[in-house]
C-alpha atoms as a PDB file:
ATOM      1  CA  UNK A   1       7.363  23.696  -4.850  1.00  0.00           C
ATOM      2  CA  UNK A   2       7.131  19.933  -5.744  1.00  0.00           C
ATOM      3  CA  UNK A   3       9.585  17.471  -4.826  1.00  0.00           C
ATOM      4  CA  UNK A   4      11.280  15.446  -6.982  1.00  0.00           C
ATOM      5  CA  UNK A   5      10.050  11.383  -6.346  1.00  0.00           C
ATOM      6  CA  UNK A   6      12.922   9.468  -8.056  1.00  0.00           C
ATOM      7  CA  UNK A   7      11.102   6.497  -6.699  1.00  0.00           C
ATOM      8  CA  UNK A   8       7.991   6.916  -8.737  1.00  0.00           C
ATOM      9  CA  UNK A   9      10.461   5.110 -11.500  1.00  0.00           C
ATOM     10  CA  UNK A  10       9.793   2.008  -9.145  1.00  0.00           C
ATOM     11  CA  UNK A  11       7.077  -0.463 -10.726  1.00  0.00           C
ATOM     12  CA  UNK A  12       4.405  -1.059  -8.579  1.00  0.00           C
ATOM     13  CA  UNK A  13       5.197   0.582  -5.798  1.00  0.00           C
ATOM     14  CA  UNK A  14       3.172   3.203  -3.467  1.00  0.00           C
ATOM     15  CA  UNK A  15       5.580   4.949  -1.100  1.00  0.00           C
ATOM     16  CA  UNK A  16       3.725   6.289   1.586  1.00  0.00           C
ATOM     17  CA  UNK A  17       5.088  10.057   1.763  1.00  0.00           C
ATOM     18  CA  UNK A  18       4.102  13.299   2.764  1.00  0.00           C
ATOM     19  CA  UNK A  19       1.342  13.631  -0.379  1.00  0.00           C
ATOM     20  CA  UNK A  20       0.395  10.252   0.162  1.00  0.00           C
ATOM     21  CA  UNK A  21      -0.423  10.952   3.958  1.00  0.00           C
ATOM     22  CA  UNK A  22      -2.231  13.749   3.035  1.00  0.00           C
ATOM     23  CA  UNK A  23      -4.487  12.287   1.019  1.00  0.00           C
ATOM     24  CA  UNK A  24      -5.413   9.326   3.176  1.00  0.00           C
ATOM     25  CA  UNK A  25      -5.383  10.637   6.121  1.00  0.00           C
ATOM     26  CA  UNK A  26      -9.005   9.978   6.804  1.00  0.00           C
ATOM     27  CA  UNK A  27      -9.094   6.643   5.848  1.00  0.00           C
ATOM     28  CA  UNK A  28      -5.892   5.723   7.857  1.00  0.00           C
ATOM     29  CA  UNK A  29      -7.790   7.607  10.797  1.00  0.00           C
ATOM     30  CA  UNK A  30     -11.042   5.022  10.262  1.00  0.00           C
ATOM     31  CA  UNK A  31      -8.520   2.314  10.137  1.00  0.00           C
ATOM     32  CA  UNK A  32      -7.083   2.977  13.373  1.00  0.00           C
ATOM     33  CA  UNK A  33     -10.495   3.552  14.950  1.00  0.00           C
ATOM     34  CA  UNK A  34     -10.939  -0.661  14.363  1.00  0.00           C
ATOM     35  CA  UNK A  35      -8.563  -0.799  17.351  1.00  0.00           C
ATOM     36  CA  UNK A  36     -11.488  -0.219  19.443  1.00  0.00           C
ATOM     37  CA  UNK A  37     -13.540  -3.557  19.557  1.00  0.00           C
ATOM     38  CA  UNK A  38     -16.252  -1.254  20.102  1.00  0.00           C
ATOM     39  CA  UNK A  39     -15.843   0.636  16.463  1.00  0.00           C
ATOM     40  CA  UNK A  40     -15.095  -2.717  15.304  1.00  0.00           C
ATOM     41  CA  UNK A  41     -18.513  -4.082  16.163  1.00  0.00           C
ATOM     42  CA  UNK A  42     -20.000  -0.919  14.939  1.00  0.00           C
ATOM     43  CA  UNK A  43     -18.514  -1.247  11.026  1.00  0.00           C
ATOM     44  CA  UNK A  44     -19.040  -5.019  11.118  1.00  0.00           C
ATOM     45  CA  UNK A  45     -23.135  -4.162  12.226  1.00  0.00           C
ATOM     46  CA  UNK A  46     -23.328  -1.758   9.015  1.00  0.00           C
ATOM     47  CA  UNK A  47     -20.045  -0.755   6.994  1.00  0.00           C
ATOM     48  CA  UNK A  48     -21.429   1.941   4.876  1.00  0.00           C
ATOM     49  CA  UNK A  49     -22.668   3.896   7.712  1.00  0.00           C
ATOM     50  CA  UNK A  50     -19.605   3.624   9.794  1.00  0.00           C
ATOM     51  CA  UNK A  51     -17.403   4.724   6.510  1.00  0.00           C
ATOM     52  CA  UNK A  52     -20.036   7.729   6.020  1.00  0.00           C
ATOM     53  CA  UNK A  53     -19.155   9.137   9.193  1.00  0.00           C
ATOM     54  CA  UNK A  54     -15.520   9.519   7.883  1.00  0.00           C
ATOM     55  CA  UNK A  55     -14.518  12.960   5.687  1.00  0.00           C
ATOM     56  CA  UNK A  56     -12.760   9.875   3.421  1.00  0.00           C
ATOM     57  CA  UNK A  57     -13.578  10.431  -0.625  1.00  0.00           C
ATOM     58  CA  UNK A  58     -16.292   8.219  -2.114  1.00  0.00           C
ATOM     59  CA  UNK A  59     -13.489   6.124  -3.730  1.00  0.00           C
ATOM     60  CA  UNK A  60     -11.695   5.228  -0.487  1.00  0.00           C
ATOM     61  CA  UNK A  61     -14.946   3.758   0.648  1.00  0.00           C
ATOM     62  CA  UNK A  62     -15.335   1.811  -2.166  1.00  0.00           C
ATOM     63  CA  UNK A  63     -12.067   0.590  -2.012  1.00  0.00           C
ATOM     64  CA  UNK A  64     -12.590  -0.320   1.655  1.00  0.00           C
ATOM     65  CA  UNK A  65     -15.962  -2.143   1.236  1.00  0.00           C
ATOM     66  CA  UNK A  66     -14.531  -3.881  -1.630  1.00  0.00           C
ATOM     67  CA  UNK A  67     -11.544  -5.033   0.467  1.00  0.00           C
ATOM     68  CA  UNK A  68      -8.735  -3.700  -2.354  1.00  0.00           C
ATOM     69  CA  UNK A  69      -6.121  -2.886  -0.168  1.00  0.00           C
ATOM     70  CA  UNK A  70      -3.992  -1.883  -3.450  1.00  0.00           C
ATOM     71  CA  UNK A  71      -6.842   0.331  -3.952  1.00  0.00           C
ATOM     72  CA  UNK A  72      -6.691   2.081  -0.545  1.00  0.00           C
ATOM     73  CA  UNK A  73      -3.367   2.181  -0.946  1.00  0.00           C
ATOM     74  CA  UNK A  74      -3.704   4.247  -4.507  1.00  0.00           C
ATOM     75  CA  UNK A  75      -5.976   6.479  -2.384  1.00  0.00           C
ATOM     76  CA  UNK A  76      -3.650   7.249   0.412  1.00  0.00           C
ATOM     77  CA  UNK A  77      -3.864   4.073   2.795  1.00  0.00           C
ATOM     78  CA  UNK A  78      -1.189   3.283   4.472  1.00  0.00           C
ATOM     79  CA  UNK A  79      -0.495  -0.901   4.710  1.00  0.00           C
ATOM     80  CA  UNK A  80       0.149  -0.334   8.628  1.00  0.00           C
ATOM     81  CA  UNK A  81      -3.284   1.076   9.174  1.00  0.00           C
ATOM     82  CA  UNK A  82      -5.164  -1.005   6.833  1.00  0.00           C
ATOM     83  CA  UNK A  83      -3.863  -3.740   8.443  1.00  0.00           C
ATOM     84  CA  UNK A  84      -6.628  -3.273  10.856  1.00  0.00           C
ATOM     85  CA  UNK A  85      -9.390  -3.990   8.247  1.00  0.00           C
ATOM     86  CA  UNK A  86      -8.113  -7.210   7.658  1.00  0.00           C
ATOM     87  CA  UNK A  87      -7.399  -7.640  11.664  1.00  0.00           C
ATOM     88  CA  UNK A  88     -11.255  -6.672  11.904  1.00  0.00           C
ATOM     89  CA  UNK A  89     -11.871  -9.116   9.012  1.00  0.00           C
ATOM     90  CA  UNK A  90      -9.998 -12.098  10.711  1.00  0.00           C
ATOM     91  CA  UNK A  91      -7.521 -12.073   8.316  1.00  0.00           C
ATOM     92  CA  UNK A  92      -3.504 -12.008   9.116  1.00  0.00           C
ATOM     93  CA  UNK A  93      -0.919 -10.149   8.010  1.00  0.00           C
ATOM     94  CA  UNK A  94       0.215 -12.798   5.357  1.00  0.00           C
ATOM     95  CA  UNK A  95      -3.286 -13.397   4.235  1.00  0.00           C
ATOM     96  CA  UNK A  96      -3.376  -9.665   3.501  1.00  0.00           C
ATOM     97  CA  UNK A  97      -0.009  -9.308   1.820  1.00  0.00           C
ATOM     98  CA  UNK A  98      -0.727 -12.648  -0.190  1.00  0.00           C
ATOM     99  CA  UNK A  99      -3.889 -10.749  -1.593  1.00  0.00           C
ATOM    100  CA  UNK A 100      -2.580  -7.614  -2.635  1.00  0.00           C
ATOM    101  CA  UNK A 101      -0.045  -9.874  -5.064  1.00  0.00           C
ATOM    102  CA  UNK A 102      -3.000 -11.898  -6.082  1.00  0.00           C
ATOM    103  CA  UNK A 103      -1.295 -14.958  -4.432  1.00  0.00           C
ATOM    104  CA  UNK A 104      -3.124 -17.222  -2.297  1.00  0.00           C
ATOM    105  CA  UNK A 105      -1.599 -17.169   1.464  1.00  0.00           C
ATOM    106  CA  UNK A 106       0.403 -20.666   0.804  1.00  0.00           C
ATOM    107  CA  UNK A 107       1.729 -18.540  -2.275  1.00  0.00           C
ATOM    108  CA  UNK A 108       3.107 -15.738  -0.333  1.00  0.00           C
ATOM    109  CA  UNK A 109       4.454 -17.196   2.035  1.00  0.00           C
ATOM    110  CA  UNK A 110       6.242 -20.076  -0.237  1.00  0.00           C
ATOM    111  CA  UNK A 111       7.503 -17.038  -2.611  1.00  0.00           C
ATOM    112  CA  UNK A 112       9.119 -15.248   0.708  1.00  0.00           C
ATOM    113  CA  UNK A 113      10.726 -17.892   2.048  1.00  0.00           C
ATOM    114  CA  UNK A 114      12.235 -18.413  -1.540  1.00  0.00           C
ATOM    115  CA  UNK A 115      13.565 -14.738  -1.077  1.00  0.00           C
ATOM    116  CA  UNK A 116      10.650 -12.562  -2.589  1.00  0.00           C
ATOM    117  CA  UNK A 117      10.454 -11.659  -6.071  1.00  0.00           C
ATOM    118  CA  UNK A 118      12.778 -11.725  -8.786  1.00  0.00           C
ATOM    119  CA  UNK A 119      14.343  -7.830  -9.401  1.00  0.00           C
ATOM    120  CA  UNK A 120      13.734  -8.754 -13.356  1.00  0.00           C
ATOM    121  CA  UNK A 121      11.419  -6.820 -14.671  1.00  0.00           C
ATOM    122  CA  UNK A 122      10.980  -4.923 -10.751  1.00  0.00           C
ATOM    123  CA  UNK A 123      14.148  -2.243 -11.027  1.00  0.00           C
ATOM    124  CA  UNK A 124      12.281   0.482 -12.908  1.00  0.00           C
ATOM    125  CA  UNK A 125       9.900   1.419 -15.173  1.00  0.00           C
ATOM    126  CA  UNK A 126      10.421   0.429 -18.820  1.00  0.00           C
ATOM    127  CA  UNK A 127      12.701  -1.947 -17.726  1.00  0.00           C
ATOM    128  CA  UNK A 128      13.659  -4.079 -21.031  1.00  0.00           C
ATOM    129  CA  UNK A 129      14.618  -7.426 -18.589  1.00  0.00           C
ATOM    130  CA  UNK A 130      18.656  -6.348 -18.825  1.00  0.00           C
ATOM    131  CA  UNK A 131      19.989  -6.291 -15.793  1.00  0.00           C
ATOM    132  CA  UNK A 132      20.827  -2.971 -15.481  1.00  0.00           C
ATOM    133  CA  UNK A 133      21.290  -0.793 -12.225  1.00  0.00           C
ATOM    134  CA  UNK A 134      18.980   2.154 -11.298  1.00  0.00           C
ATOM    135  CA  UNK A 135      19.619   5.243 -12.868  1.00  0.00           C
ATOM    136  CA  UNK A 136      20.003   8.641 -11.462  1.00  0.00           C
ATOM    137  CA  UNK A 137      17.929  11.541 -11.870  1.00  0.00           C
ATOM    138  CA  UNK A 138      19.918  14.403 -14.451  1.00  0.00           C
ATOM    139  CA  UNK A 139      22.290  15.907 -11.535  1.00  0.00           C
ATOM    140  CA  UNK A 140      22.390  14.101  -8.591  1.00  0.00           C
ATOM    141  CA  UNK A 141      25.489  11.978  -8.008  1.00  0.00           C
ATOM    142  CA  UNK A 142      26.171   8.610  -6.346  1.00  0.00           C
ATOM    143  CA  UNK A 143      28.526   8.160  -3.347  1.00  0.00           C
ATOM    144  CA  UNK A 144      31.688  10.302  -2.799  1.00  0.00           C
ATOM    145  CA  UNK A 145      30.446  12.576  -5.923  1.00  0.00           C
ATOM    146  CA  UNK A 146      31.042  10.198  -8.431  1.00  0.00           C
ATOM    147  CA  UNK A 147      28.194   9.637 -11.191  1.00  0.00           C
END
């Protein structure tokens, strides 16, 4: 029986559940092989053969080697274990998070300090820019039972 994902109404936004981790689990198993500097010399020597040793699909590899983390994400990644291809890569945390938004890392980091994003535009999908609160899927209710 399938679950209902309320938060799939969210723009832009991958939530790592149980489907998710399903379908990456693979690639987030590669990803925390790079712990090892041992594995990490061994992907750095020749990335395609190190991925092909991995049961991932053909498009998480390409997503790797192409260094989309958005796209790993899409394909089941999840940002805590991808966060060792861009440790492998020399790259920190910021750096990673700044290029996932298409921000450089100055960007990012002068954004966050601002407090993140606006919510315009961010609350749900089809948003029309009026600030208007989330809505509730057809039967649930809010706190104390009242909808």
């Amino acid at each position: 029986m399938a679950l209902e994902k309320p938060y799939k109404d969210v723009p832009g936004t991958i939530i790592f559940d149980a489907e998710q981790s399903r379908k990456g689990y693979w690639l987030n198993q590669f990803c925390m092989s790079l712990m090892q500097a041992e594995n990490r010399a061994r992907f750095k020597a020749d990335e395609r053969a190190y991925l092909d040793e991995w049961a991932m699909t053909e498009e998480q590899k390409q997503a790797v080697l192409a260094r989309d983390l958005n796209w790993c994400m899409r394909t089941g990644g999840n940002i805590y274990f991808l966060a060792k291809i861009g440790a492998t890569d020399g790259m920190s945390f910021q750096q990673m998070a700044g290029s996932m938004t298409g921000m450089s890392e100055e960007e990012y980091r002068d954004m966050m300090l601002k407090g993140g994003r606006s919510p315009e535009g961010n609350r749900y999908l089809g948003e029309d820019g009026d600030a208007q609160p989330h809505r509730q899927p057809q039967g649930k209710t809010g706190s104390k039972g009242q909808q």
